[in-house]
Structures are given as C-alpha cells and as structure tokens.
Protein backbone atom coordinates (compact mmCIF):
# COMPACT_ATOMS: atom_id res chain seq x y z
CA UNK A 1 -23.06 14.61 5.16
CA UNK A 2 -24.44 15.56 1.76
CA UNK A 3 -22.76 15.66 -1.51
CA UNK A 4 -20.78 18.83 -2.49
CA UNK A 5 -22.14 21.44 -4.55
CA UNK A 6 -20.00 23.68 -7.08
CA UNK A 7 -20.51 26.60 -4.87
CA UNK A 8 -19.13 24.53 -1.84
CA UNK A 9 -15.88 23.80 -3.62
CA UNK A 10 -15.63 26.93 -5.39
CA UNK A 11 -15.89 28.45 -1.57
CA UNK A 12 -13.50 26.33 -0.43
CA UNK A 13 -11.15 27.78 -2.84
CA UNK A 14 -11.59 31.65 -1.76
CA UNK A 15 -10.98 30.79 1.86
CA UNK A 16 -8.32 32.28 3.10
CA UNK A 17 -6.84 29.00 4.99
CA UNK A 18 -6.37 27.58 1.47
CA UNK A 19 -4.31 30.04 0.33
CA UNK A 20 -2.15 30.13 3.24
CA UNK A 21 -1.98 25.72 3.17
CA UNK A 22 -2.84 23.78 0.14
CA UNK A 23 -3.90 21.32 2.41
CA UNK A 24 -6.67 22.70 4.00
CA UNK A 25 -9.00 22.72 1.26
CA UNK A 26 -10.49 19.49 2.39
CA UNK A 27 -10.79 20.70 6.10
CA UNK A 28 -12.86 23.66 4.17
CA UNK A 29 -15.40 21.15 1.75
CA UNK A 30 -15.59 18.70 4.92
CA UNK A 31 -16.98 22.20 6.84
CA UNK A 32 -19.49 23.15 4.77
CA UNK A 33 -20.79 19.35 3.45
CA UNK A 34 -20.93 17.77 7.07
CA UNK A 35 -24.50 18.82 7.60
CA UNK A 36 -24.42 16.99 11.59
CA UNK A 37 -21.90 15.19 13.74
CA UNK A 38 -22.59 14.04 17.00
CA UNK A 39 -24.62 16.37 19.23
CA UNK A 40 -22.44 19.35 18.09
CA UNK A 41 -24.89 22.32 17.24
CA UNK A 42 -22.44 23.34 14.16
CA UNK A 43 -19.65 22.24 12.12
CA UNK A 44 -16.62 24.04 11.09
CA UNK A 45 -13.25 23.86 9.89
CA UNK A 46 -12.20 24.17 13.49
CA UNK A 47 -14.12 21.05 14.29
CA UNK A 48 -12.95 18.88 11.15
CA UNK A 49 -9.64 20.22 11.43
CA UNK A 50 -9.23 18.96 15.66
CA UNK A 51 -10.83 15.76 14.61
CA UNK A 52 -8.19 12.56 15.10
CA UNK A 53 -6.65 11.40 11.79
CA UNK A 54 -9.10 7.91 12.15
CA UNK A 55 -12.21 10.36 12.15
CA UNK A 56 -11.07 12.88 9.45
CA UNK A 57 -9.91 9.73 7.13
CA UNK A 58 -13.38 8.25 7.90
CA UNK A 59 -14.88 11.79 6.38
CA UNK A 60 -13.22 11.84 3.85
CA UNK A 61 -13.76 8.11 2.62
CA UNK A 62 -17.63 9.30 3.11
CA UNK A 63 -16.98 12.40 0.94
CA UNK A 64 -15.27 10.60 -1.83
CA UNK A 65 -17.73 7.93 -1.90
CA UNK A 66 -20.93 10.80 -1.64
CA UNK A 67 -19.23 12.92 -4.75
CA UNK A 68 -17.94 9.96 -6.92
CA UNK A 69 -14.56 9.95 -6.03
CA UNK A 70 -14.09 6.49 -4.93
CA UNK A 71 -11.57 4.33 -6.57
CA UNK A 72 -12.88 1.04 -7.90
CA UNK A 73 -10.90 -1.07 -5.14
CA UNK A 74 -12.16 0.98 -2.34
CA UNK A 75 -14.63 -0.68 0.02
C-alpha cells in the first residue's frame, strides 16, 4: 500500500459508487492505494469490497496509519 495522494481521494469522490453509497468511498481510496495483495495481478474496488470484514479492517488500520490518521491509542 502507499499513502494517498489528493488526486486519489479527490477520484474517489467522482466515482459513481460514492454517490450511490456514502460508504463506499473507502472501498474506492483502498482501490487505488493498495499497490499489491497477494498474487492478484490487480486491485479493485471489487476485490476490497469481497474482502472479509477482518481483512478490509486490517486495510484500513494500514491506510490510516500510512496517511496520518491514526488515533493516539491505536496500536
């Protein structure tokens, strides 16, 4: 994974899956800032979005910590 750029979250933000579910945004930053998981030849919102809530929760803790987002108590 690499840290998110402005372009990556302003992307995330035009997407259409955003508009239809708030929610999704994440799905859409995980997408484009996972650079390689596993032996998968590409990521993409598909793939983040199948992933088991352990896995996606493990993402995002990497994300958070990658972009500054981490809350002092967080390991």
């Amino acid at each position: 994974m690499r840290a998110s750029t402005a372009r990556d979250e302003m992307r995330a933000l035009a997407d259409f899956r955003v508009h239809l579910r708030p929610e999704a945004y994440l799905s859409v930053v995980l997408s484009r800032t996972v650079v390689r998981l596993g032996d998968l030849e590409a990521v993409h919102v598909g793939v983040v979005e199948e992933m088991g809530a352990p896995d996606r929760a493990h993402l995002e803790q990497v994300y958070r910590r990658l972009n500054g987002y981490a809350s002092k108590g967080e390991p």
